[in-house]
PDB file of N, CA and C in Angstrom:
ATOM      1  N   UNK A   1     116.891  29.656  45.962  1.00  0.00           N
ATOM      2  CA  UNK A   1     115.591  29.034  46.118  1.00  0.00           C
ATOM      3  C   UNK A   1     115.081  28.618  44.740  1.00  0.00           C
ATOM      4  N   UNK A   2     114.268  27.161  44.649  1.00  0.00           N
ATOM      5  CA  UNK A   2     113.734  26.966  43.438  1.00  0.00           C
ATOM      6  C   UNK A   2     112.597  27.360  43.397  1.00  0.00           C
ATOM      7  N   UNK A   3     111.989  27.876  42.395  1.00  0.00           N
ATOM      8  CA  UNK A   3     110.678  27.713  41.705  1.00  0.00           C
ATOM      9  C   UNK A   3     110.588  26.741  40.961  1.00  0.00           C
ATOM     10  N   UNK A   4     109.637  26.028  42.323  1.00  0.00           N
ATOM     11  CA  UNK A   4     108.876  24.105  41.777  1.00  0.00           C
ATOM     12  C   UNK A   4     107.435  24.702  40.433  1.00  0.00           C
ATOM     13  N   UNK A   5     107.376  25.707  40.150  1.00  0.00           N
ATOM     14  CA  UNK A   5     106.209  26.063  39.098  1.00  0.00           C
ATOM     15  C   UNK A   5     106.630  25.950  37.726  1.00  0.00           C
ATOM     16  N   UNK A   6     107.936  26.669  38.129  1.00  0.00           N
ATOM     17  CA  UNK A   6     108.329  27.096  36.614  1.00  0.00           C
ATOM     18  C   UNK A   6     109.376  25.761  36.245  1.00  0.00           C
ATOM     19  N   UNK A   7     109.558  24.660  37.451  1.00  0.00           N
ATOM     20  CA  UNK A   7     109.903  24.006  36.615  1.00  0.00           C
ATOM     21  C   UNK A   7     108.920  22.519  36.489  1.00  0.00           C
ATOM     22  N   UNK A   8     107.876  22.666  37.027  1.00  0.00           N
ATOM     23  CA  UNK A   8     106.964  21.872  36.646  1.00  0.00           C
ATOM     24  C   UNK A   8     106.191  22.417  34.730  1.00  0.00           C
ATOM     25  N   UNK A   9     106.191  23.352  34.735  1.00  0.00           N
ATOM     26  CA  UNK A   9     105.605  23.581  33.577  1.00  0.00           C
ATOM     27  C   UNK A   9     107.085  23.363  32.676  1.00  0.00           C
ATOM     28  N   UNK A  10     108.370  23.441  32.785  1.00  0.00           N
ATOM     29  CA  UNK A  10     109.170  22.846  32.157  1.00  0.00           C
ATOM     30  C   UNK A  10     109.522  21.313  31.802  1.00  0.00           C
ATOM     31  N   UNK A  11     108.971  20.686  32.980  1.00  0.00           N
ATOM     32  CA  UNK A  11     108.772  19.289  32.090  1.00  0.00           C
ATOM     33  C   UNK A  11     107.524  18.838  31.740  1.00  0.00           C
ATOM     34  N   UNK A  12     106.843  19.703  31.621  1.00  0.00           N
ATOM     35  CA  UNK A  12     105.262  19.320  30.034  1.00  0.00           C
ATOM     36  C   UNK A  12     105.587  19.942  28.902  1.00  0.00           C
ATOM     37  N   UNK A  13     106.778  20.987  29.027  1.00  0.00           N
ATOM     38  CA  UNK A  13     106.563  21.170  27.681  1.00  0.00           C
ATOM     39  C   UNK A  13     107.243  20.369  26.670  1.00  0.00           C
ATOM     40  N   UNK A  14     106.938  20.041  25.321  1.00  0.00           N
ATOM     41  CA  UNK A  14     107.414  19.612  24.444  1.00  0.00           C
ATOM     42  C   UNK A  14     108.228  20.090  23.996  1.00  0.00           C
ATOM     43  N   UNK A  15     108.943  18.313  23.143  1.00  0.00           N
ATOM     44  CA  UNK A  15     110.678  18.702  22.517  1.00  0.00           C
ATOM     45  C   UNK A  15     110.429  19.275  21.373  1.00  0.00           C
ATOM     46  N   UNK A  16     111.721  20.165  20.837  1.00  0.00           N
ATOM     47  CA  UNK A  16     111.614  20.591  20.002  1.00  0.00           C
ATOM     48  C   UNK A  16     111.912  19.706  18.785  1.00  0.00           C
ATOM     49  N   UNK A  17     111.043  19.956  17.366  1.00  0.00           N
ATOM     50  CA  UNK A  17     110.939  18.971  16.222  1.00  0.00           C
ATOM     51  C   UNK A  17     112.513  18.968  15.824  1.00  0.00           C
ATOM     52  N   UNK A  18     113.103  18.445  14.928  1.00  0.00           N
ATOM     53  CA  UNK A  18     114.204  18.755  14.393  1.00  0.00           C
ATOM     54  C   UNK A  18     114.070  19.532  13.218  1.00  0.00           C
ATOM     55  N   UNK A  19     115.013  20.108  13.121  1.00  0.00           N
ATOM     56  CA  UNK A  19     114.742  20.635  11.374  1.00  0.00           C
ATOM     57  C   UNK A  19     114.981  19.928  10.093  1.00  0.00           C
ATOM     58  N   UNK A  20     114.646  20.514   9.358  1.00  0.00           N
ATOM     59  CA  UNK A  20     114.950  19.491   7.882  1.00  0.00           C
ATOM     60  C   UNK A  20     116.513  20.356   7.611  1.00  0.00           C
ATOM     61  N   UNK A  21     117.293  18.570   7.011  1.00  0.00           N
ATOM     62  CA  UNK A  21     118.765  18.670   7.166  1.00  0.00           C
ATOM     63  C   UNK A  21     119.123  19.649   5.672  1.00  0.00           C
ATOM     64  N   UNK A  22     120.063  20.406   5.754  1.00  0.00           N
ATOM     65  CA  UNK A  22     120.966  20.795   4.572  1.00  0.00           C
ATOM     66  C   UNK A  22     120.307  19.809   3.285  1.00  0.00           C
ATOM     67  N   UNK A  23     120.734  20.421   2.261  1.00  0.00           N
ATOM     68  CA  UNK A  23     120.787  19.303   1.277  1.00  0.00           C
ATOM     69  C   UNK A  23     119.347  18.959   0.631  1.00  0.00           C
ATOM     70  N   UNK A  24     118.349  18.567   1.691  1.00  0.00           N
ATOM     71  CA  UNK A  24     116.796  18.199   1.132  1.00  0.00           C
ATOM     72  C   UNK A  24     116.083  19.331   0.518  1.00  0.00           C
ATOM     73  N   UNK A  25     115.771  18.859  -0.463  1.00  0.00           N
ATOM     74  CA  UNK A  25     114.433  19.398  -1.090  1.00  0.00           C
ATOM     75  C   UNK A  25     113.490  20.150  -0.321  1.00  0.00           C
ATOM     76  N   UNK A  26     113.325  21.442  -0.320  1.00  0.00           N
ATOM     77  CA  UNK A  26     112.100  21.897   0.871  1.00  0.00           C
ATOM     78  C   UNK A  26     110.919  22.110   0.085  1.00  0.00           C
ATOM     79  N   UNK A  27     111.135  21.824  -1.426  1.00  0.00           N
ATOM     80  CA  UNK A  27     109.971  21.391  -2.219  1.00  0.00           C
ATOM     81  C   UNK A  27     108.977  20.171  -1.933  1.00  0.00           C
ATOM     82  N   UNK A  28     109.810  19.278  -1.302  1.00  0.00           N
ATOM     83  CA  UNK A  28     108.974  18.504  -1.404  1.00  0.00           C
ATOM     84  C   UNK A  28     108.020  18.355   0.033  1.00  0.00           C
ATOM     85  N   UNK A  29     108.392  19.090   0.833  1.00  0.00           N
ATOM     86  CA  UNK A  29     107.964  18.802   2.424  1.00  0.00           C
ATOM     87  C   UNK A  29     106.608  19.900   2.174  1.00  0.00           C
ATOM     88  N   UNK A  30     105.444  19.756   1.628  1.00  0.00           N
ATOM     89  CA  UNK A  30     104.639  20.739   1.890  1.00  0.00           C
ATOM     90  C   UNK A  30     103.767  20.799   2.697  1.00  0.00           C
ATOM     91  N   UNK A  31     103.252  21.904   3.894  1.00  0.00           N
ATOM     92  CA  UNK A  31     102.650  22.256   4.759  1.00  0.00           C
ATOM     93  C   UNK A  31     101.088  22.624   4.324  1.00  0.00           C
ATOM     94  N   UNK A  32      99.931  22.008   4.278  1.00  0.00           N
ATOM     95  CA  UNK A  32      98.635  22.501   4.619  1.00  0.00           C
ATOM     96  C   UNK A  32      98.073  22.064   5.687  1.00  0.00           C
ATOM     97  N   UNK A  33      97.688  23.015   6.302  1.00  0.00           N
ATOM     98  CA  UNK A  33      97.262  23.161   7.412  1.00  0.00           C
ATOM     99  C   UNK A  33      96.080  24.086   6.865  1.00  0.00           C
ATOM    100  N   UNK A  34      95.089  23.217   8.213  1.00  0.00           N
ATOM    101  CA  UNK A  34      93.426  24.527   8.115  1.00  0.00           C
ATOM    102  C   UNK A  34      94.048  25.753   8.713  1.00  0.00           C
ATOM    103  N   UNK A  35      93.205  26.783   8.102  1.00  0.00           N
ATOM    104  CA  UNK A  35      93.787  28.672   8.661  1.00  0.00           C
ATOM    105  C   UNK A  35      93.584  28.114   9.848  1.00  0.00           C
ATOM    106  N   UNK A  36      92.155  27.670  10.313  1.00  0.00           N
ATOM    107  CA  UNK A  36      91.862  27.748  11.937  1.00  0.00           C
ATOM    108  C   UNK A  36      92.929  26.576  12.956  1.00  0.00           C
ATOM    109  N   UNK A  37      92.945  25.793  12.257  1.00  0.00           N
ATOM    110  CA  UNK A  37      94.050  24.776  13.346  1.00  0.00           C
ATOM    111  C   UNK A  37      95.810  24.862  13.475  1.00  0.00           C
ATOM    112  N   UNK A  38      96.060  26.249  12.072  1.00  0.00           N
ATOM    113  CA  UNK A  38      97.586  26.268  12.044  1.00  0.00           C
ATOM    114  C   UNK A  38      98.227  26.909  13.303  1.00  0.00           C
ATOM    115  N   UNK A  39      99.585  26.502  13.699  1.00  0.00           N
ATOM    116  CA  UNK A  39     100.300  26.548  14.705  1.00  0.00           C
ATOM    117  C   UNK A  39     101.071  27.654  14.028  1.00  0.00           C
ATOM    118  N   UNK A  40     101.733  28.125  15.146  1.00  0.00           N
ATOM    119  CA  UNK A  40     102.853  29.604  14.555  1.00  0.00           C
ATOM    120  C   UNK A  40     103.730  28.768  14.105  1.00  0.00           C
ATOM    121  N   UNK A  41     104.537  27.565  14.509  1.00  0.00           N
ATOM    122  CA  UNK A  41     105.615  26.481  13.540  1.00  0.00           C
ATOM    123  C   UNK A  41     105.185  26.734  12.271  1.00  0.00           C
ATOM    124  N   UNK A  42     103.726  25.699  12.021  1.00  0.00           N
ATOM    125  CA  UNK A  42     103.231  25.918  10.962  1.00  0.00           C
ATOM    126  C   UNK A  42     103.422  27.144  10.096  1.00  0.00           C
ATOM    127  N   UNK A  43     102.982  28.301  10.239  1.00  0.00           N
ATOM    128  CA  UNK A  43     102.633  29.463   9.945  1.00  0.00           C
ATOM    129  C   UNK A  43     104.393  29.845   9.417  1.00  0.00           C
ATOM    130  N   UNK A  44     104.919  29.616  10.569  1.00  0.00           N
ATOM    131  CA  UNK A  44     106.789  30.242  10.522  1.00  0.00           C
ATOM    132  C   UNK A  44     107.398  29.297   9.469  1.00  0.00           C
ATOM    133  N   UNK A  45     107.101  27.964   9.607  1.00  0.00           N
ATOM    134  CA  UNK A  45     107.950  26.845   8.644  1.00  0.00           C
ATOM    135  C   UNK A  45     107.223  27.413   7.065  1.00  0.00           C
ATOM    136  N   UNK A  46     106.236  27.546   6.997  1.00  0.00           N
ATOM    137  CA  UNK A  46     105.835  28.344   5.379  1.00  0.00           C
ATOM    138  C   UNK A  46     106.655  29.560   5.537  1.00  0.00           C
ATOM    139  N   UNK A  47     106.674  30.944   6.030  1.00  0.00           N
ATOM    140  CA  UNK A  47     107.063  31.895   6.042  1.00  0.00           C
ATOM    141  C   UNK A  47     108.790  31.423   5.602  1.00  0.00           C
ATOM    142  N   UNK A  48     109.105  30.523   6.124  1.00  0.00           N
ATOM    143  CA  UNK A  48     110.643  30.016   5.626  1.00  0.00           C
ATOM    144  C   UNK A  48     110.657  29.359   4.561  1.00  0.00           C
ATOM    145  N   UNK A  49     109.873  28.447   4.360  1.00  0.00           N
ATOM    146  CA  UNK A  49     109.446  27.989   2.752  1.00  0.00           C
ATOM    147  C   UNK A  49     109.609  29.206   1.594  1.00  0.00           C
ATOM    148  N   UNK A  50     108.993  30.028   1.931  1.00  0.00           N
ATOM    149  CA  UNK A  50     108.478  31.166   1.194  1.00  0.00           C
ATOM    150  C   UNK A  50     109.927  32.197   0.742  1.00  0.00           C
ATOM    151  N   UNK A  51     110.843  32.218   1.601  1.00  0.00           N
ATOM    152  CA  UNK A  51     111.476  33.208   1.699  1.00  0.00           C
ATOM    153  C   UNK A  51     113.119  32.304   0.420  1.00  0.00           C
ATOM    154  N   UNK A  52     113.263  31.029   0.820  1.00  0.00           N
ATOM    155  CA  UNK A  52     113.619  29.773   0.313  1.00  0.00           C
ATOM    156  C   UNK A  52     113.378  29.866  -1.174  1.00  0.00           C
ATOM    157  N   UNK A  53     112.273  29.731  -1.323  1.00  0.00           N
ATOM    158  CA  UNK A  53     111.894  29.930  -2.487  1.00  0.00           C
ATOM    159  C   UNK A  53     112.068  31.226  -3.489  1.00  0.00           C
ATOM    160  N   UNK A  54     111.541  32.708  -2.871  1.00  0.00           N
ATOM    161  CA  UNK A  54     112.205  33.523  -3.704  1.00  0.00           C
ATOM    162  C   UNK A  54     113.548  33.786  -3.925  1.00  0.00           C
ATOM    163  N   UNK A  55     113.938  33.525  -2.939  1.00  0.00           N
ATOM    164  CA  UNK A  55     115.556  33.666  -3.282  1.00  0.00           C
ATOM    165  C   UNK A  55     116.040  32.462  -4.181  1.00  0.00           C
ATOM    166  N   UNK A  56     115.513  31.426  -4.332  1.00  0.00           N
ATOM    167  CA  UNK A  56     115.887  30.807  -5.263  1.00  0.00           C
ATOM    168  C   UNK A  56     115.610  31.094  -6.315  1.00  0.00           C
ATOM    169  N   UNK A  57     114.868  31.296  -6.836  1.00  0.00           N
ATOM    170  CA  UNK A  57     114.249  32.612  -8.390  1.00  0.00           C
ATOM    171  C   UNK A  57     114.771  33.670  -8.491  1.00  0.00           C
ATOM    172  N   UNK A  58     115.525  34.056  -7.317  1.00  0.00           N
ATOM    173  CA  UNK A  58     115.623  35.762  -7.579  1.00  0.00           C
ATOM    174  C   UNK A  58     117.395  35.404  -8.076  1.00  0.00           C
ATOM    175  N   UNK A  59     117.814  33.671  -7.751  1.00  0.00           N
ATOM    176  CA  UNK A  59     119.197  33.239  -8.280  1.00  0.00           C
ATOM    177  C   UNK A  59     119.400  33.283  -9.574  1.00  0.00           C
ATOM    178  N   UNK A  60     118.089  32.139  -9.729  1.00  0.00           N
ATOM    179  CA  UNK A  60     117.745  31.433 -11.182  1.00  0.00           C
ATOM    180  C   UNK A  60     117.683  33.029 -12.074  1.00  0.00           C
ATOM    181  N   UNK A  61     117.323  34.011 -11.591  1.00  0.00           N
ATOM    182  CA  UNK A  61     117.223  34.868 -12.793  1.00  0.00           C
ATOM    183  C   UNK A  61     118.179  35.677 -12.722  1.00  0.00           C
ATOM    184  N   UNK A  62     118.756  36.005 -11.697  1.00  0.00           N
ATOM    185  CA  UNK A  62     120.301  36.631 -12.049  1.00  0.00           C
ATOM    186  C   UNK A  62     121.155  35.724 -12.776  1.00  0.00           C
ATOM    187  N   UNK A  63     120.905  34.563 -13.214  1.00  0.00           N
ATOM    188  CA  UNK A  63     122.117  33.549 -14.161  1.00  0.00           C
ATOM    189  C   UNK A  63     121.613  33.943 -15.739  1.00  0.00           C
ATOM    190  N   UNK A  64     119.831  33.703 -15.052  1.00  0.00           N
ATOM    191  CA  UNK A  64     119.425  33.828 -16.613  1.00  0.00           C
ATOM    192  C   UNK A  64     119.926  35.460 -17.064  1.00  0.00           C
ATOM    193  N   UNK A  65     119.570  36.503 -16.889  1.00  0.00           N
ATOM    194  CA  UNK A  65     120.520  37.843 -16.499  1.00  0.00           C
ATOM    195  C   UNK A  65     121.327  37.484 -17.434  1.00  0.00           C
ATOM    196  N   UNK A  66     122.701  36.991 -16.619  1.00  0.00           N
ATOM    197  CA  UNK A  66     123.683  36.863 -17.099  1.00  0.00           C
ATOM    198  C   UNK A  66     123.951  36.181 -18.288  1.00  0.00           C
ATOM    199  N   UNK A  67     123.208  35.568 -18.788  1.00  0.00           N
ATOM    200  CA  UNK A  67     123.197  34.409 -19.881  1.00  0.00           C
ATOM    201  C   UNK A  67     122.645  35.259 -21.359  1.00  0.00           C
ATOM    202  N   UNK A  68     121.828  36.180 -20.891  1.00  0.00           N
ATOM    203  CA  UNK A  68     121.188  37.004 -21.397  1.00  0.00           C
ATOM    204  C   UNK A  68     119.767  36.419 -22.508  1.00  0.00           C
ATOM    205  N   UNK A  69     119.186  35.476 -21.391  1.00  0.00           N
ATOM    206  CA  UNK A  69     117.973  34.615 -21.757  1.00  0.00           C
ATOM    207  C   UNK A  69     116.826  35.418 -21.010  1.00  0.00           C
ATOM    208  N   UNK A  70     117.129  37.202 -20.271  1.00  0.00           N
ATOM    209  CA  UNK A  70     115.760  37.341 -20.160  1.00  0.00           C
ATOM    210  C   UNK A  70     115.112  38.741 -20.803  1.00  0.00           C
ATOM    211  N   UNK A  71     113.811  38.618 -21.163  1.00  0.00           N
ATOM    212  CA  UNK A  71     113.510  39.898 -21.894  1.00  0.00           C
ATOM    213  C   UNK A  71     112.702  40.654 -20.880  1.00  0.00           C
ATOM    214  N   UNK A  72     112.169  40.457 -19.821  1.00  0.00           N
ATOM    215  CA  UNK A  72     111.277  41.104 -19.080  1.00  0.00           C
ATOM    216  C   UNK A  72     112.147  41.537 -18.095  1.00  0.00           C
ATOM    217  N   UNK A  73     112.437  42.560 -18.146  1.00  0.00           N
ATOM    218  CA  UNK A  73     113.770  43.036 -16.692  1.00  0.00           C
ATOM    219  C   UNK A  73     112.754  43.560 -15.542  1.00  0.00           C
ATOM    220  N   UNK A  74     111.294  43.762 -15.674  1.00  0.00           N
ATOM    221  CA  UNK A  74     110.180  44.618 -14.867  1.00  0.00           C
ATOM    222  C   UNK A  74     109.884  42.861 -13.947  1.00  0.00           C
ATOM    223  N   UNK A  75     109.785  41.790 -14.105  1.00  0.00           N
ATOM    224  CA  UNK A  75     109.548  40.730 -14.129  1.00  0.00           C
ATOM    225  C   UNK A  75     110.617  40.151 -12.668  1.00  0.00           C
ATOM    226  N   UNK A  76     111.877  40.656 -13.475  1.00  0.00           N
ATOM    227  CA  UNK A  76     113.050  39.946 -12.573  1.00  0.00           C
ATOM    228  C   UNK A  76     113.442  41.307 -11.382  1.00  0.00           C
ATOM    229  N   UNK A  77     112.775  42.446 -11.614  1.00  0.00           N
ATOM    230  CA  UNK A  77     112.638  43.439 -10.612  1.00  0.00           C
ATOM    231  C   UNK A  77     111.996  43.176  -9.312  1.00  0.00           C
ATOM    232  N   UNK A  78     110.529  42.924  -9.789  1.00  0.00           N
ATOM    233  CA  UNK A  78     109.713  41.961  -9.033  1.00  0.00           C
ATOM    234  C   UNK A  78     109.323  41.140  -8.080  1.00  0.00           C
ATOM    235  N   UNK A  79     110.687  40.310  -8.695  1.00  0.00           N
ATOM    236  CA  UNK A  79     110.798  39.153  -7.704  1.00  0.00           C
ATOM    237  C   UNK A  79     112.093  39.499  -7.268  1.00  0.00           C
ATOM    238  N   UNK A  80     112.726  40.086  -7.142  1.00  0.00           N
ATOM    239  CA  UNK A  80     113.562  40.574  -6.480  1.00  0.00           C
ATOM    240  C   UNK A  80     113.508  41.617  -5.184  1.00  0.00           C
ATOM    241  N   UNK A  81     112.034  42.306  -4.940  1.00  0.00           N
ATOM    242  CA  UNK A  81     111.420  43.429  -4.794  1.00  0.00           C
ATOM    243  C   UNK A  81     110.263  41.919  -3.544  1.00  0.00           C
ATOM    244  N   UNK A  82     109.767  40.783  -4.279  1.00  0.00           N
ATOM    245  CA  UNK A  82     109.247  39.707  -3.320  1.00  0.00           C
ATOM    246  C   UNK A  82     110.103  39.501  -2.252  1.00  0.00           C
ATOM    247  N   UNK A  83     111.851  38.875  -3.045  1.00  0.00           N
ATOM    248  CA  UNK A  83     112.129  38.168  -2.275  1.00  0.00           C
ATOM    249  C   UNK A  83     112.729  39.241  -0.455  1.00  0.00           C
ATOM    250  N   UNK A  84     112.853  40.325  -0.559  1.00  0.00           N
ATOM    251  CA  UNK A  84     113.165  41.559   0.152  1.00  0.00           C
ATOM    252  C   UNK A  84     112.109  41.767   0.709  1.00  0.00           C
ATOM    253  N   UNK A  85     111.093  41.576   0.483  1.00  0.00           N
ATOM    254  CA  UNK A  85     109.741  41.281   1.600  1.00  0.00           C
ATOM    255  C   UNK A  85     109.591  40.224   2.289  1.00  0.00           C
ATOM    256  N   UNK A  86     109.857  39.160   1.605  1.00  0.00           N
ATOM    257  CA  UNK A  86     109.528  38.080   2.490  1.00  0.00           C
ATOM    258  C   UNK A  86     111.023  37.904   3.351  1.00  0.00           C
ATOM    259  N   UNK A  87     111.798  38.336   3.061  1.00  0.00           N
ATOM    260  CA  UNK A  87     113.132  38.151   3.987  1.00  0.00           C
ATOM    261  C   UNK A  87     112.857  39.320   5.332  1.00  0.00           C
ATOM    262  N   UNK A  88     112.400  40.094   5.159  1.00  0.00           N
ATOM    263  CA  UNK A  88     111.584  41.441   5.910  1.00  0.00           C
ATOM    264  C   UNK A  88     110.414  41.111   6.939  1.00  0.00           C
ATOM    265  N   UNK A  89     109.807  40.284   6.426  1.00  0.00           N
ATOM    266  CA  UNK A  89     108.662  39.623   6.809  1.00  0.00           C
ATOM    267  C   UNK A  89     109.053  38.835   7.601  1.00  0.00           C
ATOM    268  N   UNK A  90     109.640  37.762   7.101  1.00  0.00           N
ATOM    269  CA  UNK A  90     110.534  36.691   8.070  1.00  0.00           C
ATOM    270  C   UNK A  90     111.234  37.362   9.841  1.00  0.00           C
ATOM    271  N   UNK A  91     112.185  37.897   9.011  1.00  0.00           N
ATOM    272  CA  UNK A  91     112.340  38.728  10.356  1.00  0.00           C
ATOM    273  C   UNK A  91     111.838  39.839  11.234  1.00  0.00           C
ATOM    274  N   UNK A  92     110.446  40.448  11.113  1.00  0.00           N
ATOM    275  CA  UNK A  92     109.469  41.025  11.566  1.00  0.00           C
ATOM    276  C   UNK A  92     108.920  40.047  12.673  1.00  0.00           C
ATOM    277  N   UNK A  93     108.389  38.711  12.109  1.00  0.00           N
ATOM    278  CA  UNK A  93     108.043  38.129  13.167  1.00  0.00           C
ATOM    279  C   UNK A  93     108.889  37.593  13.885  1.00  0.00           C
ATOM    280  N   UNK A  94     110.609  37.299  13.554  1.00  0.00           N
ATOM    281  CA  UNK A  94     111.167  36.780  14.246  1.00  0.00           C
ATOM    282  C   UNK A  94     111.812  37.256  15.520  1.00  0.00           C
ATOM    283  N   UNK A  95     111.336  38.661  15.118  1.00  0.00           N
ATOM    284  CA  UNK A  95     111.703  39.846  16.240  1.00  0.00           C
ATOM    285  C   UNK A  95     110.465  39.923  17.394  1.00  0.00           C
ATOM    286  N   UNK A  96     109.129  39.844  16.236  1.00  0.00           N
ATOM    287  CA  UNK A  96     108.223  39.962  17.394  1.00  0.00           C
ATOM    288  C   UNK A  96     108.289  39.208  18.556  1.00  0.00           C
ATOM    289  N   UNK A  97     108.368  37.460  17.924  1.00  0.00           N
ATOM    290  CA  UNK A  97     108.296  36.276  18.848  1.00  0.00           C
ATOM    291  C   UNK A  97     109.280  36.642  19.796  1.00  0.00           C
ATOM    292  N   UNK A  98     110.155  36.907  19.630  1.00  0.00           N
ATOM    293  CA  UNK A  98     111.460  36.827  20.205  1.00  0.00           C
ATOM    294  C   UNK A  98     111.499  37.864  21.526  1.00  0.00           C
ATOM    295  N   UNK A  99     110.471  39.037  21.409  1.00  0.00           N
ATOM    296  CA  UNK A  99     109.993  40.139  21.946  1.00  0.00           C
ATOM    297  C   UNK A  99     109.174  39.605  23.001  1.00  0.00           C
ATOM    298  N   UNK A 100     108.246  38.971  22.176  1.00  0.00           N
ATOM    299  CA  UNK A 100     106.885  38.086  22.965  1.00  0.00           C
ATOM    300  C   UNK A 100     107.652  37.105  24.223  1.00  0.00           C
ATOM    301  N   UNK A 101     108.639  36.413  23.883  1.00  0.00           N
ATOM    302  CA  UNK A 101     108.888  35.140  24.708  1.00  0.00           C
ATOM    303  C   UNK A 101     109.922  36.007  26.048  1.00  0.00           C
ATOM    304  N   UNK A 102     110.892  37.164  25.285  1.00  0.00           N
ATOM    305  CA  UNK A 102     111.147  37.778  26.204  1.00  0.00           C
ATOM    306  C   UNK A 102     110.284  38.596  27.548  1.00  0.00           C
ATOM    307  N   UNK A 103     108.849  38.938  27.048  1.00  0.00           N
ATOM    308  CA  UNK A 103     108.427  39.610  28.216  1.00  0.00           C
ATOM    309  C   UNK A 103     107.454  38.374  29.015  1.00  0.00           C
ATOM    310  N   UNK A 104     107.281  37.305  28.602  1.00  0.00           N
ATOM    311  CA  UNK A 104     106.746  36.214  28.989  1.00  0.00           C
ATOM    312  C   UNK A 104     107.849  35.927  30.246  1.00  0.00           C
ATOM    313  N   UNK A 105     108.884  35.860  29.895  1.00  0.00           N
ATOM    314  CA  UNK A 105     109.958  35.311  31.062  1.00  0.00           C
ATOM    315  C   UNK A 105     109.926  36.112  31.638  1.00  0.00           C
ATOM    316  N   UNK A 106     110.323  37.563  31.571  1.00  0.00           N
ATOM    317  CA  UNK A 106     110.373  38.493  32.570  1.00  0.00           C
ATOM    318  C   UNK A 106     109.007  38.657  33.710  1.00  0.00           C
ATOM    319  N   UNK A 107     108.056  38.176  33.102  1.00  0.00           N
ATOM    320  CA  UNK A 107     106.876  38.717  33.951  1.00  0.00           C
ATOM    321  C   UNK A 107     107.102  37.854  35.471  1.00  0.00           C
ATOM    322  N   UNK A 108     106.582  38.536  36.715  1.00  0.00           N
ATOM    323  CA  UNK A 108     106.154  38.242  37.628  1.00  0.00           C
ATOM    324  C   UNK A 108     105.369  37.246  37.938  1.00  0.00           C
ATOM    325  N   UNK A 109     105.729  36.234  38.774  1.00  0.00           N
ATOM    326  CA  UNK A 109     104.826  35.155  39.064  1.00  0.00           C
ATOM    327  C   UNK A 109     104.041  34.783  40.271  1.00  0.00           C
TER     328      UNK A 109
END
């Protein structure tokens, strides 16, 4: 038997955006959004920005490290100590959502 509900609310919902390809700059794509009008995309596509970003510093200074161009080792601790939060963070909510959408389907209609 079909459920004509669940698939009427399947064709209103919207397609999904594409992502930005390999290769691009995620510097340059920046997200402001008002606190009050941001979308969880919104909210999640920074949280991935974010995570992007320290790990790219936490690269840049393991070379410098190695090069032996850095004097602040409390500095490159740091951000090393960021980028392990925001990778933490990242997947905190990616568990929640993922939690959320699961008991959404399961529920009774």
């Amino acid at each position: 038997m079909v459920d004509f509900t669940t698939m009427n609310a399947l064709t209103r919902m919207k397609p999904m955006e594409a992502m930005t390809p390999m290769g691009e700059d995620p510097k340059k794509k920046t997200y402001s959004v008002d606190a009050n009008e941001a979308s969880f995309l919104d909210i999640f596509k920074g949280m991935v920005d974010n995570v992007v970003e320290t790990n790219e510093q936490v690269d840049r200074d393991a070379i410098d490290l190695m090069l032996g161009n850095i004097d602040d080792l409390a500095q490159v601790q740091s951000n090393i100590t960021k980028a392990g939060i925001a990778v933490d963070l990242l997947v905190t909510v990616k568990n929640e959502a993922l939690s959320a959408y699961n008991t959404i389907i399961n529920m009774q209609v």
